[in-house]
C-alpha atoms as a PDB file:
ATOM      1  CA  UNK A   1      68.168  13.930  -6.151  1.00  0.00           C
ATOM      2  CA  UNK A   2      66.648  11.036  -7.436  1.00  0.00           C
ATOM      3  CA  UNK A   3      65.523  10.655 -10.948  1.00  0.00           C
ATOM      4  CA  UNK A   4      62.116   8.680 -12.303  1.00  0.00           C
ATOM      5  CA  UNK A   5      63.987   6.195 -14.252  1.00  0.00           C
ATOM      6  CA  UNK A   6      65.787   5.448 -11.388  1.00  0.00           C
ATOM      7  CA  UNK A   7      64.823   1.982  -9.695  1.00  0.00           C
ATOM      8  CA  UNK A   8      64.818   3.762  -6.153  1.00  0.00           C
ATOM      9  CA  UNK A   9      62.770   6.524  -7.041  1.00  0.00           C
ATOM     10  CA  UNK A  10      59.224   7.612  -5.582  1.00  0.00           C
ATOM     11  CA  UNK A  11      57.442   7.633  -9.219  1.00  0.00           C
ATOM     12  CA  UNK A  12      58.264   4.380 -10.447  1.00  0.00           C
ATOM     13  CA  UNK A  13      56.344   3.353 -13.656  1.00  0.00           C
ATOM     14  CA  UNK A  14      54.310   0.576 -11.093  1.00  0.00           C
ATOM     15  CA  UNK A  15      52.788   3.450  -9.182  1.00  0.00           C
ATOM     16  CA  UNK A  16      52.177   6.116 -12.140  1.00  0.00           C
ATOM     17  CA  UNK A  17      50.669   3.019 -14.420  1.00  0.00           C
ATOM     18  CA  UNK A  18      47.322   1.997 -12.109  1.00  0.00           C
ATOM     19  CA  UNK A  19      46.622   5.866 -11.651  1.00  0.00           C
ATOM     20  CA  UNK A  20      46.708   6.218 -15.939  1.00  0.00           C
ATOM     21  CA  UNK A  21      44.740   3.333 -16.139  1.00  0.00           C
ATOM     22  CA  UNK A  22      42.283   4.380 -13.773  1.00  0.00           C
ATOM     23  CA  UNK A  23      41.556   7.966 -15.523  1.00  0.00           C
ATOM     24  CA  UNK A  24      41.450   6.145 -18.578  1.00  0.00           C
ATOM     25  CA  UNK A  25      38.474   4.188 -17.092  1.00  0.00           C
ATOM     26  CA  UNK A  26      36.627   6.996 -16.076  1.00  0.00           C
ATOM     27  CA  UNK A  27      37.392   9.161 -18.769  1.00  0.00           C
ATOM     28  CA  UNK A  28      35.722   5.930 -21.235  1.00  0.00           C
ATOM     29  CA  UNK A  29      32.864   5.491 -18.182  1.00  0.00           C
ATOM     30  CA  UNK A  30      32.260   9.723 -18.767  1.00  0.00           C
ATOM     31  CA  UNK A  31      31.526   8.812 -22.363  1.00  0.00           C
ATOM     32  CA  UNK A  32      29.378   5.886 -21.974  1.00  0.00           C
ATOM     33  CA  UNK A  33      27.142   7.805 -19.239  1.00  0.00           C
ATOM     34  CA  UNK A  34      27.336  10.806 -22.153  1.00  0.00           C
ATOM     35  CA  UNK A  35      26.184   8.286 -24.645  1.00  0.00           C
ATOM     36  CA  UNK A  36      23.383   6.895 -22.631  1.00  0.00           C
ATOM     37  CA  UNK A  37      22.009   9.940 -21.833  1.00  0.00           C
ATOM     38  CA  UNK A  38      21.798  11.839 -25.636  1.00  0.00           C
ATOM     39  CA  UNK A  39      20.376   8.639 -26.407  1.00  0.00           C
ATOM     40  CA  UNK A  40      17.902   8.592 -23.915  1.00  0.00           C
ATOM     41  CA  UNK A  41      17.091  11.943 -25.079  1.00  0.00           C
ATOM     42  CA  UNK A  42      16.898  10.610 -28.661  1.00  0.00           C
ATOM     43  CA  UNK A  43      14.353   8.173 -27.789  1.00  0.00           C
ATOM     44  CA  UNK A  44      12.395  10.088 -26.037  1.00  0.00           C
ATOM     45  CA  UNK A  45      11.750  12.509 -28.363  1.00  0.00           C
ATOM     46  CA  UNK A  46      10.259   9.322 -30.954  1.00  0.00           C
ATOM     47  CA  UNK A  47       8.633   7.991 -28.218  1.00  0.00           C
ATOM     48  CA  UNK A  48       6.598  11.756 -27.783  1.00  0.00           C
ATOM     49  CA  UNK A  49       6.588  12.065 -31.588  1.00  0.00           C
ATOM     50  CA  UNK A  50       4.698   8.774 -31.750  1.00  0.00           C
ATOM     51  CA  UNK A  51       2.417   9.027 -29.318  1.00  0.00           C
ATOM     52  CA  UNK A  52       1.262  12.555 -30.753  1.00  0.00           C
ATOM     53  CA  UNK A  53       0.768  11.272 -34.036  1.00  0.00           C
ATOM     54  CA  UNK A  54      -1.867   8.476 -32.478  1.00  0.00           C
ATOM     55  CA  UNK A  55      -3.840  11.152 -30.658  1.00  0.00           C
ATOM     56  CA  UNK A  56      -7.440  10.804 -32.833  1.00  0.00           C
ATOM     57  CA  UNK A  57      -8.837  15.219 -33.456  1.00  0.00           C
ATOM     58  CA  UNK A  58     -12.000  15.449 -32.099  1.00  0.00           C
ATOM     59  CA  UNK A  59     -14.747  17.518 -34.486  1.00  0.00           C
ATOM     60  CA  UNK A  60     -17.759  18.282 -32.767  1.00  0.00           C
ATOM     61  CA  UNK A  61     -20.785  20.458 -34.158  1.00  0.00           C
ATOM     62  CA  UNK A  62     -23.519  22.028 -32.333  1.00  0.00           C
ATOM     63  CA  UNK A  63     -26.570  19.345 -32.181  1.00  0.00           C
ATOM     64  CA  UNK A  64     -24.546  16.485 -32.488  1.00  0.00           C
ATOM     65  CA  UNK A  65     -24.991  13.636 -29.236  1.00  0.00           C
ATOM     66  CA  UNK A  66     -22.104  12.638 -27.592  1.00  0.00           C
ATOM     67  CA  UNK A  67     -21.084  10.531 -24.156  1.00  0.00           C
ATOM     68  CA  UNK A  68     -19.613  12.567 -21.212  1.00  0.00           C
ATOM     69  CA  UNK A  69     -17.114  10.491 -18.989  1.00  0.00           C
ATOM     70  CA  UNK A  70     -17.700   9.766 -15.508  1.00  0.00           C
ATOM     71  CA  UNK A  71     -15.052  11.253 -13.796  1.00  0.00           C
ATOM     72  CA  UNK A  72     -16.125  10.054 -10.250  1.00  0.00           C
ATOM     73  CA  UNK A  73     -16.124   6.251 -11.431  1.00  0.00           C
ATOM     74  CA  UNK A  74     -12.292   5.684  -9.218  1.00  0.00           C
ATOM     75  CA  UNK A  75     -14.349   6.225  -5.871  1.00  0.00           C
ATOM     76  CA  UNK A  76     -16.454   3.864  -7.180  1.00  0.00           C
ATOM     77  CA  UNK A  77     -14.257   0.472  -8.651  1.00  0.00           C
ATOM     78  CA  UNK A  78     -16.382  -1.994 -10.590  1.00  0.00           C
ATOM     79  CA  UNK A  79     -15.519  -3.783 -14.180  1.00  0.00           C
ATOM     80  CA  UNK A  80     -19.417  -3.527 -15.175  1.00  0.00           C
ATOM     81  CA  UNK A  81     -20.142   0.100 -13.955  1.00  0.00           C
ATOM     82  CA  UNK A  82     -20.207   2.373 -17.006  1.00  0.00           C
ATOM     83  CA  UNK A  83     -17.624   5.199 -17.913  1.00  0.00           C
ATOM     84  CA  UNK A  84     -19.634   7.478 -19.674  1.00  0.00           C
ATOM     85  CA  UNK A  85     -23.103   9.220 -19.285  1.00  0.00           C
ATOM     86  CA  UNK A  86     -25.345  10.116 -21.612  1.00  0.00           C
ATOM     87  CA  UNK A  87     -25.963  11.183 -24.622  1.00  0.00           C
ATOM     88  CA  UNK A  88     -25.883  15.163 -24.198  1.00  0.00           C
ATOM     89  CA  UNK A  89     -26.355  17.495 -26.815  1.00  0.00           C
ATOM     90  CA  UNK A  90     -24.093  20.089 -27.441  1.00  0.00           C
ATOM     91  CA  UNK A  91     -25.037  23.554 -27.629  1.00  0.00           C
ATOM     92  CA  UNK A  92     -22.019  25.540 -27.960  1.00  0.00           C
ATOM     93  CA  UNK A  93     -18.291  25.416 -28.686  1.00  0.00           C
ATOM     94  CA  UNK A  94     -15.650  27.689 -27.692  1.00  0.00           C
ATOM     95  CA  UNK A  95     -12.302  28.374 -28.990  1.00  0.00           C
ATOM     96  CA  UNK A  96     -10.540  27.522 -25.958  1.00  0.00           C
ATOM     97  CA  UNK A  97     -11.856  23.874 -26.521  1.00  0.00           C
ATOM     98  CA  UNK A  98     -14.876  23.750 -23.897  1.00  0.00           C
ATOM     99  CA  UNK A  99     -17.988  22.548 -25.058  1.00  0.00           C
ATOM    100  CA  UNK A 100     -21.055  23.388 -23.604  1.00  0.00           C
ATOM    101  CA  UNK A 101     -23.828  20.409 -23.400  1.00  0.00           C
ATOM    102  CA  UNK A 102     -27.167  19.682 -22.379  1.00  0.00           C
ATOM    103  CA  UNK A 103     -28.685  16.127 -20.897  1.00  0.00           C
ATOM    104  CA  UNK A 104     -31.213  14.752 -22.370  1.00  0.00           C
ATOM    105  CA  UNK A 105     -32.778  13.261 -19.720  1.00  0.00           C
ATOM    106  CA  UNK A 106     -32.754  16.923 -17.319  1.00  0.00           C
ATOM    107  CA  UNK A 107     -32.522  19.291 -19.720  1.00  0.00           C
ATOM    108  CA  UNK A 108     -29.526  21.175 -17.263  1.00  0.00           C
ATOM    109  CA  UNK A 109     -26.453  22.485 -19.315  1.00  0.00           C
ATOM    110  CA  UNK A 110     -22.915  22.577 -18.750  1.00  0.00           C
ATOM    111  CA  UNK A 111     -19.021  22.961 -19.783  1.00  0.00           C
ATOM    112  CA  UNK A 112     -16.543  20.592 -20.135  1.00  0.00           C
ATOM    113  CA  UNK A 113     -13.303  20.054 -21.860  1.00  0.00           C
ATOM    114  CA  UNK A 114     -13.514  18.621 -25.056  1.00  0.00           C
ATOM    115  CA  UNK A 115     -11.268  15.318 -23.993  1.00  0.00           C
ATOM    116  CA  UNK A 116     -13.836  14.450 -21.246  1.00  0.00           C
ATOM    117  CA  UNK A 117     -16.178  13.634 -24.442  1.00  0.00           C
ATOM    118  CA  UNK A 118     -16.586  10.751 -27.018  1.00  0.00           C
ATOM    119  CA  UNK A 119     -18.939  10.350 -30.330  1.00  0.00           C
ATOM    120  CA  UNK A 120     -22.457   8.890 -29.232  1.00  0.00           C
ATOM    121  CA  UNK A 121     -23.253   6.012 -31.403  1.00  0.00           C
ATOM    122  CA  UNK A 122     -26.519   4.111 -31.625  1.00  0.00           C
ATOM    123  CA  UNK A 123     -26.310   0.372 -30.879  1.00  0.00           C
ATOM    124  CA  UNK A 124     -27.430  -2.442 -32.866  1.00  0.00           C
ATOM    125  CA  UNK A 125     -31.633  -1.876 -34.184  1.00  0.00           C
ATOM    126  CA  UNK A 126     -33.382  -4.821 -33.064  1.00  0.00           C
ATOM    127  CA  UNK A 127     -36.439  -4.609 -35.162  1.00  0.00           C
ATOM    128  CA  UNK A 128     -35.161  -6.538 -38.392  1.00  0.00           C
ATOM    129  CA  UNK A 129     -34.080  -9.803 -36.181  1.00  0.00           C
ATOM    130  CA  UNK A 130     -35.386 -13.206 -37.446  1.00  0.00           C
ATOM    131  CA  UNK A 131     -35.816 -15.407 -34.868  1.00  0.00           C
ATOM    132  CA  UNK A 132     -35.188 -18.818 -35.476  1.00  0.00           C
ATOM    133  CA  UNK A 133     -36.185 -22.556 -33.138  1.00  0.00           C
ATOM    134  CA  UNK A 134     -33.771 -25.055 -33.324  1.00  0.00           C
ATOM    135  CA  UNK A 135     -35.603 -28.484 -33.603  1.00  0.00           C
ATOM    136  CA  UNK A 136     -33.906 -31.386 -32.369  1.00  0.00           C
ATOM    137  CA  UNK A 137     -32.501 -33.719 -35.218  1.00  0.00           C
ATOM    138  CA  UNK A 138     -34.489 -36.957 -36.056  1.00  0.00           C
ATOM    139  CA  UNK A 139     -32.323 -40.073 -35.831  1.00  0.00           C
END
């Protein structure tokens, strides 16, 4: 019977030393994938923590005007078409966060989800303008 420190023998240190070396490698890739991956979780638990904290509350009240989005506007593509329809009033608010609102314009009512609405704000009054001709300079 042969020995391993033998020069003849079957497990010579040039056979055993690639297949170390090779576990080695995997066992240090095992750790890097590891590493990667609680990272990854890491970051995205910021990443969800961040974008939470930059979600704006929405407080409505009963009478106030608001803006419904137009859900139907991606049949529809058009970079001047309008998202949002309106103002509605609403009449009632549930606990479940629907809101119930009425148009202005037919009087019908209807819920929606809360997120489907936006703040109606009145645009610029145009009554207080000063108008003003430019004369051409004298030379």
């Amino acid at each position: 019977m042969k020995y391993p420190d033998e020069p003849d023998s079957l497990c010579t240190v040039s056979i055993i030393e690639p297949i170390v070396q090779e576990v080695f490698e995997l066992d240090c890739q095992n750790k890097l994938e590891e590493d990667f991956l609680d990272n990854l979780e890491i970051e995205d638990k910021e990443t969800k923590v961040f974008h939470v904290a930059r979600i704006s509350k929405k407080n409505f009240t009963v009478g106030q005007k608001v803006l419904l989005q137009h859900s139907k506007l991606k049949f529809f593509p058009g970079k001047l078409r309008s998202r949002w329809l309106g103002p509605h009033v609403i009449t009632k608010i549930f606990a479940n966060g629907a809101v119930e609102i009425q148009s202005l314009k037919t009087n019908n009512t209807f819920k929606v989800n809360d997120h489907q609405l936006k703040e109606y704000r009145k645009g610029f009054q145009t009554e207080h303008v000063e108008i003003m001709d430019l004369e051409d300079p004298i030379l």
